[in-house]
Structure formats: C-alpha cells, structure tokens
C-alpha atoms as a PDB file:
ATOM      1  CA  UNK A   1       0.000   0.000   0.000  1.00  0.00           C
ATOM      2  CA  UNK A   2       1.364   3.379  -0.841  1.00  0.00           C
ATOM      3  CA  UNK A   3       1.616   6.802   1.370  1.00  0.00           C
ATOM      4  CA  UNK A   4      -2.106   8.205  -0.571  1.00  0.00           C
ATOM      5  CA  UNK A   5      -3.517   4.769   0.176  1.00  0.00           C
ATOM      6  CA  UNK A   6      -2.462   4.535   3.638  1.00  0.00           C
ATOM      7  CA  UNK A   7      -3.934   8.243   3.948  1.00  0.00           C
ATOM      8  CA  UNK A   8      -6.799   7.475   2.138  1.00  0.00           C
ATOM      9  CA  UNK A   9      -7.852   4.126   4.477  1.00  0.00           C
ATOM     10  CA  UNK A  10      -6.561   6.309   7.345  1.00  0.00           C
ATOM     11  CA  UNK A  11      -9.304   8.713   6.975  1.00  0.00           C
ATOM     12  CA  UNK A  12     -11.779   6.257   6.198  1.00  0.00           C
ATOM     13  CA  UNK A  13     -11.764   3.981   9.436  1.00  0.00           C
ATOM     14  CA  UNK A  14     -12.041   8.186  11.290  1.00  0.00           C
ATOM     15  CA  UNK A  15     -15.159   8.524   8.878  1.00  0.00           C
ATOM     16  CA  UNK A  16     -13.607  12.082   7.667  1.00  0.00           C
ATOM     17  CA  UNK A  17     -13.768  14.070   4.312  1.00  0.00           C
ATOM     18  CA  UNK A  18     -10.747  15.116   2.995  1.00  0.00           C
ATOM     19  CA  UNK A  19     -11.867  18.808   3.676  1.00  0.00           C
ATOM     20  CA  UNK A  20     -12.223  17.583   7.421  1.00  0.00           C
ATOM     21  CA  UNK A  21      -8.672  16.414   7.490  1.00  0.00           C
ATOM     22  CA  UNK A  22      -6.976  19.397   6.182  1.00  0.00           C
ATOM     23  CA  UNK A  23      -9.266  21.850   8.303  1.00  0.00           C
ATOM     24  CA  UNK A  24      -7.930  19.448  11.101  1.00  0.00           C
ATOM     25  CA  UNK A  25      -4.567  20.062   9.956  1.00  0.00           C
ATOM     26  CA  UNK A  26      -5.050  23.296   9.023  1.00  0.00           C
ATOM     27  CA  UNK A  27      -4.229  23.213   5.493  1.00  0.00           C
ATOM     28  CA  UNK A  28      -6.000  23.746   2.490  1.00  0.00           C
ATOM     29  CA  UNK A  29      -7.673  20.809   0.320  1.00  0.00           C
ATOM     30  CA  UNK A  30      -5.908  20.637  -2.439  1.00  0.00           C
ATOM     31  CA  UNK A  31      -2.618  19.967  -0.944  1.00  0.00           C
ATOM     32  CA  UNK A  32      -3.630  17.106   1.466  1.00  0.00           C
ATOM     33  CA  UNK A  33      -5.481  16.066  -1.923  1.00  0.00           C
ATOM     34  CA  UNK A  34      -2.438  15.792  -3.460  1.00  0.00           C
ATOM     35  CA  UNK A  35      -1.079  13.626  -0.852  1.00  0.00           C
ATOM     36  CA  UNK A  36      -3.791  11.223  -1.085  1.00  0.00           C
ATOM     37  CA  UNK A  37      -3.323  10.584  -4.923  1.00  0.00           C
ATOM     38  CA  UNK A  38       0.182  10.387  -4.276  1.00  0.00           C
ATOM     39  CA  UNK A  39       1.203  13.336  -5.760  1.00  0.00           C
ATOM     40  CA  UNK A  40       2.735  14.930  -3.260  1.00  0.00           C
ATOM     41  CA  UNK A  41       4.635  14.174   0.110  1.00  0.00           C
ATOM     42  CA  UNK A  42       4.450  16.341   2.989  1.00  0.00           C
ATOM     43  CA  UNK A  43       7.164  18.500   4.421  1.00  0.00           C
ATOM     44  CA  UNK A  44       8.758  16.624   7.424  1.00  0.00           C
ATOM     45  CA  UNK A  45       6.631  18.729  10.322  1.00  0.00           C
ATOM     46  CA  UNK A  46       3.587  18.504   8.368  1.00  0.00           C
ATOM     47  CA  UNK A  47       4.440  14.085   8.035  1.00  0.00           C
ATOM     48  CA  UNK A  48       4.562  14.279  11.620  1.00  0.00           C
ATOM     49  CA  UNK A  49       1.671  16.286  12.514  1.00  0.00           C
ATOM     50  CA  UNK A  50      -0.486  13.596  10.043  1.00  0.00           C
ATOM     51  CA  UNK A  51       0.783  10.366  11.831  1.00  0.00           C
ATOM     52  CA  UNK A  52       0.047  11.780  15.394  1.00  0.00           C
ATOM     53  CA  UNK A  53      -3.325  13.132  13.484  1.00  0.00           C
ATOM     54  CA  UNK A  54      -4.183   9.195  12.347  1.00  0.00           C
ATOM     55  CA  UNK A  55      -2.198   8.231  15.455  1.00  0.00           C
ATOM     56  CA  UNK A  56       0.315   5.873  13.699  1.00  0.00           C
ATOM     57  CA  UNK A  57       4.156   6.798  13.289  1.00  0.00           C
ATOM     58  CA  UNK A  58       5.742   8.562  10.585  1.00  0.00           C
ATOM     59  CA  UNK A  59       7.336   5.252   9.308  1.00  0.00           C
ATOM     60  CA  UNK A  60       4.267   3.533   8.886  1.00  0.00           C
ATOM     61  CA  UNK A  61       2.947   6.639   6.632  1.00  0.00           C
ATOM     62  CA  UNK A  62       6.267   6.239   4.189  1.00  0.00           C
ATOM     63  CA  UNK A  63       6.340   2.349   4.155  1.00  0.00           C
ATOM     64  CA  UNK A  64       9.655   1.967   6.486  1.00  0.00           C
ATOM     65  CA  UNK A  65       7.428  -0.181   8.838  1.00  0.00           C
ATOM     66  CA  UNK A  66       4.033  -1.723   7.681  1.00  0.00           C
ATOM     67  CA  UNK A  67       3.016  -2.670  10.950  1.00  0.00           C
ATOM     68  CA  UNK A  68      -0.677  -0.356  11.687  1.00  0.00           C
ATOM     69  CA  UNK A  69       0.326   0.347  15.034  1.00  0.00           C
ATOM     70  CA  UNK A  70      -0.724   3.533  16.513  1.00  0.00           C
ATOM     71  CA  UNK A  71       2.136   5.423  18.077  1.00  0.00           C
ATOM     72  CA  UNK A  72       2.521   5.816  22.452  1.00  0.00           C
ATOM     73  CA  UNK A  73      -0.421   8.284  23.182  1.00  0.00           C
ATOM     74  CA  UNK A  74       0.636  11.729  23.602  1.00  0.00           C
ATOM     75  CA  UNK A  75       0.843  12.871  27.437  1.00  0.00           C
ATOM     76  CA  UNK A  76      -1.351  15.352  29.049  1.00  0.00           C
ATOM     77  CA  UNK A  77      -0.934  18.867  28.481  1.00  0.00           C
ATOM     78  CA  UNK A  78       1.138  19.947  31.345  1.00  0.00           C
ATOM     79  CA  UNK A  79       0.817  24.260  30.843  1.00  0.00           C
ATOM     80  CA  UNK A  80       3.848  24.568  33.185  1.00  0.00           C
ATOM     81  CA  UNK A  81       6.174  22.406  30.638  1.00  0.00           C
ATOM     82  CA  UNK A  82       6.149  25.792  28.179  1.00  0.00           C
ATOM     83  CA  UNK A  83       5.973  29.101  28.280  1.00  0.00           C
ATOM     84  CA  UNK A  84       3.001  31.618  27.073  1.00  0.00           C
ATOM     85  CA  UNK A  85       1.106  34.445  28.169  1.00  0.00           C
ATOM     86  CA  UNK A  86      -2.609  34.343  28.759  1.00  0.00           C
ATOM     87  CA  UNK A  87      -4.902  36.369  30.564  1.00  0.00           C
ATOM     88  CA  UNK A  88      -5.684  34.062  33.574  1.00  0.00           C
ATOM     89  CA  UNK A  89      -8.161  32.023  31.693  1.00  0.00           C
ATOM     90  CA  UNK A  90      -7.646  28.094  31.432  1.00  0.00           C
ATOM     91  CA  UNK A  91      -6.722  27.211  27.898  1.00  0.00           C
ATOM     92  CA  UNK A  92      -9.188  25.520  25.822  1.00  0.00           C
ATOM     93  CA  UNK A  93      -8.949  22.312  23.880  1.00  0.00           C
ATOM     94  CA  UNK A  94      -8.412  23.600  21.020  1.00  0.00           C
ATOM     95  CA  UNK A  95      -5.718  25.852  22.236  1.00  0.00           C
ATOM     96  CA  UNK A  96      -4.111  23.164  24.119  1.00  0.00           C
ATOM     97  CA  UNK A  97      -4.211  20.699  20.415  1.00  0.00           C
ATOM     98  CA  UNK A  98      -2.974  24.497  18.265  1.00  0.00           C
ATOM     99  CA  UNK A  99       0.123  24.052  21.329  1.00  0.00           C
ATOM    100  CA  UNK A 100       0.706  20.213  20.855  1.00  0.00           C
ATOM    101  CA  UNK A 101       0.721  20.833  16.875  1.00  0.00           C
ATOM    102  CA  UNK A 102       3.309  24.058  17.099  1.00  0.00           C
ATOM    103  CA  UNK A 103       5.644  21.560  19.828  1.00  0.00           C
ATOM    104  CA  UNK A 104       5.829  19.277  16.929  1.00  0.00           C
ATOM    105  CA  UNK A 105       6.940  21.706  14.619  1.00  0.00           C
ATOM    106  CA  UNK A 106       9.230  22.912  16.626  1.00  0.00           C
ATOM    107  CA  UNK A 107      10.640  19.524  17.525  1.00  0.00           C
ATOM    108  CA  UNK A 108      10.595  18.614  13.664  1.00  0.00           C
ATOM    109  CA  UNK A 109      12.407  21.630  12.586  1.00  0.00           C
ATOM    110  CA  UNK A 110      14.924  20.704  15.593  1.00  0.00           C
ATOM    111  CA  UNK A 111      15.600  17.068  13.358  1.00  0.00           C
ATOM    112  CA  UNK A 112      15.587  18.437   9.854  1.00  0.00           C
ATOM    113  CA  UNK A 113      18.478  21.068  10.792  1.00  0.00           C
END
C-alpha cells in the first residue's frame, strides 16, 4: 500500500472528508489532496503532525514499517512544561491541540536542521 492509500484508508476507518482532514490540519484541500493521490509528500513537520493526526508513526505513513500500530499516546498537556502568556483564563482544547501541533513543529524543525 502506498503513502495516498495509507492516507486514504486512514481517513476512512475516522469517517472524515478530505476537507475535514486538512481543516484538522489546518491546510487547504488541495494539498492534502495531493497527498492522497500520491502526488505529493508532505514537508517533514507537516508528516509528523499527520501520523500523530491518524495516530500511527511517521514510518508507517512512508512504508519503512508496515506494521498499523498507533504510536505511544501523547501525554497530558502539562501548561507549566512551556511558556506563554494568557490572561488568567484556562486554555481551551483547542488551544491546548494548536500548542501540541506548534511543539511538533518545533521539535521537527529541531531534526531536519
């Protein structure tokens, strides 16, 4: 099975349209589109932020392992691990997943240096 199949069954079994996904991911349509029909390959931060998206690893996604097992669950957000200002309030789930997504960015720019 190839990357766009492994996305495409991926998204599937979550019952998702592909504009789902990429709002999810926040990227446009056409690009995770691409991905799908194997046209294109992600950049390395957004490969990552897919597998922990589908929960599988970035190996699976590119074929290196073929095993569908979903990767260790990410731990609970912990606001004292990082810093950021907010007004008091307590940070909201989506604020706390937009955090998660930007620590994998950061950690996957850290690799690809």
């Amino acid at each position: 099975m190839n990357f766009g199949e492994k996305l495409t069954r991926l998204r599937e079994q979550k019952g998702l349209s592909q504009y789902e996904v990429a709002e999810r991911l926040g990227i446009k349509r056409p690009r995770y589109n691409a991905w799908e029909q194997s046209l294109a390959k992600p950049r390395a931060d957004l490969l990552n932020l897919l597998a922990t998206f589908f929960e599988v690893s970035p190996s699976y996604l590119l074929g290196f392992n073929e095993e569908d097992t979903p990767q260790q669950p990410e731990p609970p957000f912990e606001p004292g691990t990082i810093a950021a200002h907010h007004e008091g309030e307590d940070w909201s789930e989506e604020e706390q997943e937009d955090i998660r997504r930007f620590k994998e960015f950061l950690k996957s720019k850290r690799i690809n240096k």
